[in-house]
C-alpha atoms as a PDB file:
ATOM      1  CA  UNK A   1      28.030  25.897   1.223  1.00  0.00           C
ATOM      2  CA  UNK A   2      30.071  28.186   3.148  1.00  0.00           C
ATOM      3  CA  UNK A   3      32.778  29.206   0.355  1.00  0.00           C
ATOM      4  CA  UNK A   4      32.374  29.260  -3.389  1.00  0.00           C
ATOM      5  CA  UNK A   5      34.766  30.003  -6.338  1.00  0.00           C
ATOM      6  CA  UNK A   6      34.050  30.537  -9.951  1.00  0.00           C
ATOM      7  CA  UNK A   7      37.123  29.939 -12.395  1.00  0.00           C
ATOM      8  CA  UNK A   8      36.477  29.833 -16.023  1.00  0.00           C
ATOM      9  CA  UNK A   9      38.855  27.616 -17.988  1.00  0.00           C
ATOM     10  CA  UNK A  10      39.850  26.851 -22.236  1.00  0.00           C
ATOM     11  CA  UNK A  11      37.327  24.134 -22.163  1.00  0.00           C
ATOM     12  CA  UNK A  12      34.320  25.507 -19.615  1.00  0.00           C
ATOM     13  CA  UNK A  13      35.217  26.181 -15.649  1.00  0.00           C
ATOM     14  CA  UNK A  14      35.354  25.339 -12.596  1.00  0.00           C
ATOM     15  CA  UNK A  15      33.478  25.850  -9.646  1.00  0.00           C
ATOM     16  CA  UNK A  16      34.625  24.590  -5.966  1.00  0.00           C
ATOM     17  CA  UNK A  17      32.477  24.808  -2.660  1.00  0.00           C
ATOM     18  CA  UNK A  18      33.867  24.432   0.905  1.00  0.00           C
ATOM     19  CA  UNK A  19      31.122  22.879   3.192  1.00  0.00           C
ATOM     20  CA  UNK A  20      31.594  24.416   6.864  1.00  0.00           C
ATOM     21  CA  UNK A  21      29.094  22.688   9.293  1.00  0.00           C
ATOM     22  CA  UNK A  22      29.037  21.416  12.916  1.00  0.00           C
ATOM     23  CA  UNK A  23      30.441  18.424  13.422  1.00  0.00           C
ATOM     24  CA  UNK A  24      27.689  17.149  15.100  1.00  0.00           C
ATOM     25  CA  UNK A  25      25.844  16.901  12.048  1.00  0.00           C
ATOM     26  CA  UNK A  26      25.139  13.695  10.500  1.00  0.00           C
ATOM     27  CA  UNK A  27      27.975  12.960   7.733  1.00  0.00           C
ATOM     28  CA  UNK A  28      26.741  13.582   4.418  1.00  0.00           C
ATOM     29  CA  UNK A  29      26.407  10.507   1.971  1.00  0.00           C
ATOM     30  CA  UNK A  30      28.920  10.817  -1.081  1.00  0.00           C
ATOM     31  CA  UNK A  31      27.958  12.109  -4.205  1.00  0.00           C
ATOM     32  CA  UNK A  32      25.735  10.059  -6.200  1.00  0.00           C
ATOM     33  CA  UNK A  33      23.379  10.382  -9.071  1.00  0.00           C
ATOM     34  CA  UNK A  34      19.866  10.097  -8.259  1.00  0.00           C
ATOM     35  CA  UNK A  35      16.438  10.717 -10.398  1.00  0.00           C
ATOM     36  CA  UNK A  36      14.153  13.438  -9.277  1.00  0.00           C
ATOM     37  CA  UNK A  37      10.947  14.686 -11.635  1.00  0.00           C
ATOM     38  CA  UNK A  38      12.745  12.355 -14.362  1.00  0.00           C
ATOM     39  CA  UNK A  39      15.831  14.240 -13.727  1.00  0.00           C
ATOM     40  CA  UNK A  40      19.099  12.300 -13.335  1.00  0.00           C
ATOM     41  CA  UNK A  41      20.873  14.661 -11.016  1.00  0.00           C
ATOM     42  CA  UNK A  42      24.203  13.959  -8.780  1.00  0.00           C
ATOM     43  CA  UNK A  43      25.118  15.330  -5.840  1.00  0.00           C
ATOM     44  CA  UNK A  44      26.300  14.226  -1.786  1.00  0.00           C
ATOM     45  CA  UNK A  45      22.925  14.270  -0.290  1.00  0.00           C
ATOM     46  CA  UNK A  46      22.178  15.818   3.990  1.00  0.00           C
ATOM     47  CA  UNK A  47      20.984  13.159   6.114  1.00  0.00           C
ATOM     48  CA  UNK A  48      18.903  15.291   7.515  1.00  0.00           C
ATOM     49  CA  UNK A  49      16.504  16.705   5.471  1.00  0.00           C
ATOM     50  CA  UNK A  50      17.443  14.900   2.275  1.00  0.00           C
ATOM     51  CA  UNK A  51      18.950  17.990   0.444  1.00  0.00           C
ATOM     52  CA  UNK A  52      22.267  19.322  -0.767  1.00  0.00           C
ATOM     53  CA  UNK A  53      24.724  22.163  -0.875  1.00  0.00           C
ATOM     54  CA  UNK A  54      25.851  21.108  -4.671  1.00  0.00           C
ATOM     55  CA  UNK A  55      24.315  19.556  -7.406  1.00  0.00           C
ATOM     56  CA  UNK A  56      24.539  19.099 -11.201  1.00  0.00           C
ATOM     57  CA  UNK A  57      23.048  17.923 -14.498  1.00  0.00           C
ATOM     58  CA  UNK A  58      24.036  17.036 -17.364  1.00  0.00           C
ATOM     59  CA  UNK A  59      23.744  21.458 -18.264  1.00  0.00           C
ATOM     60  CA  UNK A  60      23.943  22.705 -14.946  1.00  0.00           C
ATOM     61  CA  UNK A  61      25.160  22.896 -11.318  1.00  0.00           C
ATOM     62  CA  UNK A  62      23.763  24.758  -8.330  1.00  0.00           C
ATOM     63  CA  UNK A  63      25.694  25.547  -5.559  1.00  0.00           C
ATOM     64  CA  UNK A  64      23.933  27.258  -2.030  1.00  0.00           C
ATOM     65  CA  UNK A  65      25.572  29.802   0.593  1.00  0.00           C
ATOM     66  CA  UNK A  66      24.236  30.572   3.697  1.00  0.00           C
ATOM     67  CA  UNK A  67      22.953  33.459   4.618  1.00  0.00           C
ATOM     68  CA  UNK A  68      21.992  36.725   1.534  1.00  0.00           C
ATOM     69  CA  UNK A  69      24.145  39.949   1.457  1.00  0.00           C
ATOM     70  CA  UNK A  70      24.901  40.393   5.334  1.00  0.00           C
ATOM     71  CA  UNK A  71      23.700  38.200   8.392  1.00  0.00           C
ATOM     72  CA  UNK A  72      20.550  37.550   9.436  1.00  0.00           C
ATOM     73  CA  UNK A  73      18.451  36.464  12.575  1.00  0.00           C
ATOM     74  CA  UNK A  74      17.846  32.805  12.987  1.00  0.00           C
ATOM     75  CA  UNK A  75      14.160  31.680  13.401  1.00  0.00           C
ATOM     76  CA  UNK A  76      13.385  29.146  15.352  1.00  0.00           C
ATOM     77  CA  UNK A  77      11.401  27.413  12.464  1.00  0.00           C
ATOM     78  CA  UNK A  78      11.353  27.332   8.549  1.00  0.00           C
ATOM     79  CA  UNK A  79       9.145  25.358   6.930  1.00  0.00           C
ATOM     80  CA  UNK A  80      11.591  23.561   4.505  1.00  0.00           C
ATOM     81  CA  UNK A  81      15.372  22.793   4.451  1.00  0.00           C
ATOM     82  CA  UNK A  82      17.428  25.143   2.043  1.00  0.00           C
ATOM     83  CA  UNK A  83      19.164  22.066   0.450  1.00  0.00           C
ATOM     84  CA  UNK A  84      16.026  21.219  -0.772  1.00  0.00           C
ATOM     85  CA  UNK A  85      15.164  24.223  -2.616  1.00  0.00           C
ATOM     86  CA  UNK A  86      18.707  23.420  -4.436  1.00  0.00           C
ATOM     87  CA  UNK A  87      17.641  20.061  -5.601  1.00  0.00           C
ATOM     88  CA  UNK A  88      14.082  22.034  -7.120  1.00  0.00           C
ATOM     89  CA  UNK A  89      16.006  24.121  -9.232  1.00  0.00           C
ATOM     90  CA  UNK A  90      18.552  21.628 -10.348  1.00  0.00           C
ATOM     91  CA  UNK A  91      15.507  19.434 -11.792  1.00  0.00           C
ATOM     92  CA  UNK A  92      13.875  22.306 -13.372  1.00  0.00           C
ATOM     93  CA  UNK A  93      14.178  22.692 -17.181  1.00  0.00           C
ATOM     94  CA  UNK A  94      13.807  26.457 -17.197  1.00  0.00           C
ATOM     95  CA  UNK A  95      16.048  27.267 -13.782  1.00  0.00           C
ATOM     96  CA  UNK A  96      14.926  30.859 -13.984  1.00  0.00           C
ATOM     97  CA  UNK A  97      11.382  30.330 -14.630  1.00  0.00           C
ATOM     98  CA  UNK A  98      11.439  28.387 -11.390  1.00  0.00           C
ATOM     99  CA  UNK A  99      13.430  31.023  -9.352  1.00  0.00           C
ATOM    100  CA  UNK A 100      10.637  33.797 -10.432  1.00  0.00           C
ATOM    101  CA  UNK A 101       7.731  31.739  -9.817  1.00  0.00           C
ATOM    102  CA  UNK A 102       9.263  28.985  -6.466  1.00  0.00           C
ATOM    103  CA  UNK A 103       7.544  30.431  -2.923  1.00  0.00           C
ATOM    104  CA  UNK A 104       9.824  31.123  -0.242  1.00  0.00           C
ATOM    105  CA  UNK A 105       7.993  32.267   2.207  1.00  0.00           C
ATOM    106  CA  UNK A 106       9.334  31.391   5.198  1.00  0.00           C
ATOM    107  CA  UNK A 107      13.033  29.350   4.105  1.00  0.00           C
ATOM    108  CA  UNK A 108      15.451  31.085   5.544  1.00  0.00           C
ATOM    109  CA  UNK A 109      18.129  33.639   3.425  1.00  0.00           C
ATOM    110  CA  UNK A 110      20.355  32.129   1.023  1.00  0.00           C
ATOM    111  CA  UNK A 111      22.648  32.445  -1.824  1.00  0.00           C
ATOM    112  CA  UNK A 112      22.506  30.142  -4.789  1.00  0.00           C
ATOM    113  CA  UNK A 113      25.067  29.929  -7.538  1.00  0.00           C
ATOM    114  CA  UNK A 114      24.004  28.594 -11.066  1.00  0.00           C
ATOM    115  CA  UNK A 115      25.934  27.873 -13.826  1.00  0.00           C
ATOM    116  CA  UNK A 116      23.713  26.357 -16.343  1.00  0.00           C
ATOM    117  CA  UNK A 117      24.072  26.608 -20.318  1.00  0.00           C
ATOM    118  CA  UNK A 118      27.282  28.754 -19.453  1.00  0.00           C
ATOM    119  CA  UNK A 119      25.958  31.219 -18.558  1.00  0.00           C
ATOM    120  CA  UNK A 120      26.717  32.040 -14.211  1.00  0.00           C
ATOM    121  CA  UNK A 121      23.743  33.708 -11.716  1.00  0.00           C
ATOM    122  CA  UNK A 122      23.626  34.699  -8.614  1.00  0.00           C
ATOM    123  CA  UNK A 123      20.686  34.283  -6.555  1.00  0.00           C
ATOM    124  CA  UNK A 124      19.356  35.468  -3.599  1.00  0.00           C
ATOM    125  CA  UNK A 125      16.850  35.499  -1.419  1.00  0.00           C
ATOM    126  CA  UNK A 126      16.922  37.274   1.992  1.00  0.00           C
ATOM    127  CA  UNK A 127      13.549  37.008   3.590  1.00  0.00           C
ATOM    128  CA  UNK A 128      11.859  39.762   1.980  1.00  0.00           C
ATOM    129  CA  UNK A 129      12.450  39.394  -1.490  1.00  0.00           C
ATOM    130  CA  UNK A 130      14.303  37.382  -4.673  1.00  0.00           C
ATOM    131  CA  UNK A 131      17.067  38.708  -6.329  1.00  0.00           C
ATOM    132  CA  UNK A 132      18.738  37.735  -9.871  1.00  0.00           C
ATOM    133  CA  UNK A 133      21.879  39.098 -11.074  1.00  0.00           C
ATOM    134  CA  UNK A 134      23.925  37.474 -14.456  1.00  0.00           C
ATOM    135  CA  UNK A 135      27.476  36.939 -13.869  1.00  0.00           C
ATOM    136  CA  UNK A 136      30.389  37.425 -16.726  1.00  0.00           C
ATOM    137  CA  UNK A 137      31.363  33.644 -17.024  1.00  0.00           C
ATOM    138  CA  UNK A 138      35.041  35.134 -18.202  1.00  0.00           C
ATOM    139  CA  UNK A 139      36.102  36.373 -14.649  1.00  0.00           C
ATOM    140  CA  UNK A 140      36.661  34.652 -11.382  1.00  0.00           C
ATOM    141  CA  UNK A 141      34.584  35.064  -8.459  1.00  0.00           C
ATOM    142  CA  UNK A 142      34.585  34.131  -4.948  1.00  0.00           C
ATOM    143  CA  UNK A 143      31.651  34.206  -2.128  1.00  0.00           C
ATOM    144  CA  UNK A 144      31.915  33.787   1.811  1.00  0.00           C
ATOM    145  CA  UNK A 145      29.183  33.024   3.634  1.00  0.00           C
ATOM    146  CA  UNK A 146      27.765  36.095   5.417  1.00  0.00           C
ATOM    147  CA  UNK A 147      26.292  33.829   8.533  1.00  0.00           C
ATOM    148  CA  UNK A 148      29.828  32.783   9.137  1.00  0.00           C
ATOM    149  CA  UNK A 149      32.043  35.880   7.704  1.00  0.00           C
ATOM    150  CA  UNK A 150      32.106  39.362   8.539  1.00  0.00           C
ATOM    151  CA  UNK A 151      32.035  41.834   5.415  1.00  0.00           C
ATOM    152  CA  UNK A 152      35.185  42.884   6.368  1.00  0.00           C
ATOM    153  CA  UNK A 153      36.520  39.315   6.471  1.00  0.00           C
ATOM    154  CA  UNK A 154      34.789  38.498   2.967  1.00  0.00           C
ATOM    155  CA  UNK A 155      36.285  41.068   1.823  1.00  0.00           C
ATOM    156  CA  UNK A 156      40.052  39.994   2.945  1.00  0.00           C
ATOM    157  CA  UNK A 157      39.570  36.455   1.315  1.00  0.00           C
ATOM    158  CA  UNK A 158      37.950  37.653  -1.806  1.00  0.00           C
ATOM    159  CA  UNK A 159      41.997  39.559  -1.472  1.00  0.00           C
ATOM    160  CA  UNK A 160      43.288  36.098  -1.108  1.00  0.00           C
ATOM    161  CA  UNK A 161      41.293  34.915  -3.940  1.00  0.00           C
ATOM    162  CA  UNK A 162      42.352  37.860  -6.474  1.00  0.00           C
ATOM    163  CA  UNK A 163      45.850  37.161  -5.641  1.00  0.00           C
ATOM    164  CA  UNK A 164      45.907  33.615  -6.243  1.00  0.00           C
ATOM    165  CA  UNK A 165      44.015  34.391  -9.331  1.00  0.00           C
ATOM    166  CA  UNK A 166      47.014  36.702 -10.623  1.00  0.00           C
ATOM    167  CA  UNK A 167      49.756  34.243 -10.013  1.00  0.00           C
ATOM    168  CA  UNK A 168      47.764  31.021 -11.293  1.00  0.00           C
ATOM    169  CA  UNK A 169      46.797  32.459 -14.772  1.00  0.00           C
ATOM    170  CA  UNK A 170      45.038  29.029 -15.939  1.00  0.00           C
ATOM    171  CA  UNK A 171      44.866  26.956 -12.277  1.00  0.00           C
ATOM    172  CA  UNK A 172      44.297  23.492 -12.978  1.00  0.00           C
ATOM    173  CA  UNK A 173      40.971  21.520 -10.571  1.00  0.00           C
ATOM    174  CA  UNK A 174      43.930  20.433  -8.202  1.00  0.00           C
ATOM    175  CA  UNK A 175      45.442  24.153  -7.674  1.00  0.00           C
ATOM    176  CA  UNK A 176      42.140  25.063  -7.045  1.00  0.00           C
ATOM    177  CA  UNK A 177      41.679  22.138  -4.298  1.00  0.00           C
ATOM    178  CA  UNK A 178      44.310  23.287  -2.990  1.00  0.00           C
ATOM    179  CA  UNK A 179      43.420  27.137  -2.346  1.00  0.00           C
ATOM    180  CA  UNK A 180      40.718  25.682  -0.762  1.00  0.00           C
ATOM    181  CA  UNK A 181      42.172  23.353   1.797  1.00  0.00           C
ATOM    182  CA  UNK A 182      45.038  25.331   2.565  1.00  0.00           C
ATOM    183  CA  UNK A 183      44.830  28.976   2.094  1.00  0.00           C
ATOM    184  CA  UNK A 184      45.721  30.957   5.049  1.00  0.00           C
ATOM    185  CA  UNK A 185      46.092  27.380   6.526  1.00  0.00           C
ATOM    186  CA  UNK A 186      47.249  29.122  10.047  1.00  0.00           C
ATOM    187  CA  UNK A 187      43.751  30.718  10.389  1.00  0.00           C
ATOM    188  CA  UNK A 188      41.436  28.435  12.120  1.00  0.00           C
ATOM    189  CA  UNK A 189      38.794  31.265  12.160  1.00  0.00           C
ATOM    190  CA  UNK A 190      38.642  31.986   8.857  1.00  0.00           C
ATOM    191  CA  UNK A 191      41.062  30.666   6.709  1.00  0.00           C
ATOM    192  CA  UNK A 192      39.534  28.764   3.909  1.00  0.00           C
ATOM    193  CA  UNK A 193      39.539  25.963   5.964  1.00  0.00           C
ATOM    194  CA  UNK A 194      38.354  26.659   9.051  1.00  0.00           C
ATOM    195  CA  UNK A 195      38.468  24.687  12.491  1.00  0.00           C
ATOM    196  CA  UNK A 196      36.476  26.514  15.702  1.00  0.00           C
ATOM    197  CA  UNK A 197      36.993  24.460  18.387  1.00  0.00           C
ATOM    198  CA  UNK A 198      36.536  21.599  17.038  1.00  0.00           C
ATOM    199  CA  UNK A 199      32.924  22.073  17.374  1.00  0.00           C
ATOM    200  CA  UNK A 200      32.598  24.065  13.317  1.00  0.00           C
ATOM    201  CA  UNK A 201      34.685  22.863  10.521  1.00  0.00           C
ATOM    202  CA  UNK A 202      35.124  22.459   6.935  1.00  0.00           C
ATOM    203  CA  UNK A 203      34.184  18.909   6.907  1.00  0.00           C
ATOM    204  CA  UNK A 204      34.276  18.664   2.881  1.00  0.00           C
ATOM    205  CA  UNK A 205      35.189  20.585  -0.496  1.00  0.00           C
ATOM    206  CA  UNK A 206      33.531  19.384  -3.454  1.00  0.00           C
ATOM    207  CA  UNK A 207      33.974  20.581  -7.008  1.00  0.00           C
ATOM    208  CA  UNK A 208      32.586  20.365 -10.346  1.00  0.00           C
ATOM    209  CA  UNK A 209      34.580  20.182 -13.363  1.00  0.00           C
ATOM    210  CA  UNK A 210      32.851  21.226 -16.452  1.00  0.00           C
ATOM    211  CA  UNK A 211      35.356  20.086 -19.541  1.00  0.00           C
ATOM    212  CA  UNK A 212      33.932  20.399 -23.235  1.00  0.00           C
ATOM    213  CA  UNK A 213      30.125  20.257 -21.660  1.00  0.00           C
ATOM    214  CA  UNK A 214      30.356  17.705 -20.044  1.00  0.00           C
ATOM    215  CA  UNK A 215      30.376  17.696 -16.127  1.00  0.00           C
ATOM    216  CA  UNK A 216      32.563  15.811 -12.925  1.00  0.00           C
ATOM    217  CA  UNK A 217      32.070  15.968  -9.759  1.00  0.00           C
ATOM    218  CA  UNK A 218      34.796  15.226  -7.181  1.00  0.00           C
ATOM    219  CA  UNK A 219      34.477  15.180  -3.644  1.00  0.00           C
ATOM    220  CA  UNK A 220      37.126  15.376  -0.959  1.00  0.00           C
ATOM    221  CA  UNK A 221      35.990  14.509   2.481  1.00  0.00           C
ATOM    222  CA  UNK A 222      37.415  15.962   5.165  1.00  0.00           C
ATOM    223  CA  UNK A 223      35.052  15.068   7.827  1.00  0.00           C
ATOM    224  CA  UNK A 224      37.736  12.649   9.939  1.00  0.00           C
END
């Protein structure tokens, strides 16, 4: 939920997302599938409020960031968990019909990443208003959160990002793990794989594989 890459591959893409979270937080349960609103969707589910970071269907995945374009001020309350506005777009038929018509009033700012019918959005939602914006599915993209990276630090691993890109012309899912895990390995702060005093890590990576329309999910915990 933290950091997000988009690769587009021969047969579909693939799209990777580094969890960063206290470790005081409950583990997460492993990725399973589980029916919502008829929906069979699959994802590693938050103890506590029941929602996700990552999910997928049989035609789409959402993926949530922290935080909208730049930081924001924490509340002290929000009426509803941000992991669970994931799982109400991932059961929705029309994703986009939801997104212009779900209340947010009072959740606090995300990003959401959907991928669903191959075709890639971005959306956001920073307190005030929604935003849409339609992605070219032929390029790669990274995010960084903005509650946890500076815009001048996004902007040094989307470097990172561009020049693994040049030098891995068609990465396969396990090059791709492994920008994640070990990128700038020596940078506890904000490498891709971070470590602040033991008290904030990146506890998991999960990514979703989408070959010839259909869709895998593999999960890599890194909580211990």
């Amino acid at each position: 939920m933290c950091t997000v890459t988009f690769i587009p591959t021969n047969q579909g893409c693939i799209i990777t997302s580094n969890r960063d979270e206290k470790i005081s937080r409950e583990k997460a349960i492993s990725p399973q599938e589980y029916e919502i609103d008829g929906k069979k969707i699959t994802f590693p589910k938050d103890p506590k409020a029941g929602g996700t970071w990552i999910a997928h269907t049989n035609n789409k995945i959402v993926v949530l960031l922290n935080g909208a374009k730049e930081k924001h001020l924490v509340k002290s309350f929000y009426r509803k968990s941000r992991g669970l506005i994931v799982l109400e777009i991932a059961s929705e038929n029309d994703s986009l019909e939801c997104w212009k018509n779900i209340d947010l009033t009072e959740i606090e700012p995300f990003t959401m990443v959907l991928f669903e019918n191959n075709k890639l959005y971005q959306l956001q939602w920073n307190e005030i208003e929604k935003s849409i914006e339609e992605l070219s599915n032929t390029e790669h993209h990274i995010w960084s959160s903005s509650t946890l990276y500076s815009r001048e630090i996004r902007t040094e691993r989307a470097i990172w990002f561009a020049d693994f890109s040049l030098k891995n012309e068609n990465p396969s899912a396990n090059d791709i793990l492994n920008f994640h895990q070990f990128t700038k390995s020596e940078n506890k702060e904000f490498g891709l794989q971070i470590n602040r005093n033991n008290k904030l890590k990146t506890i998991s990576i999960t990514q979703c594989i989408v070959f010839n329309s259909k869709i895998e999910m593999v999960y890599l915990d890194l909580y211990n």
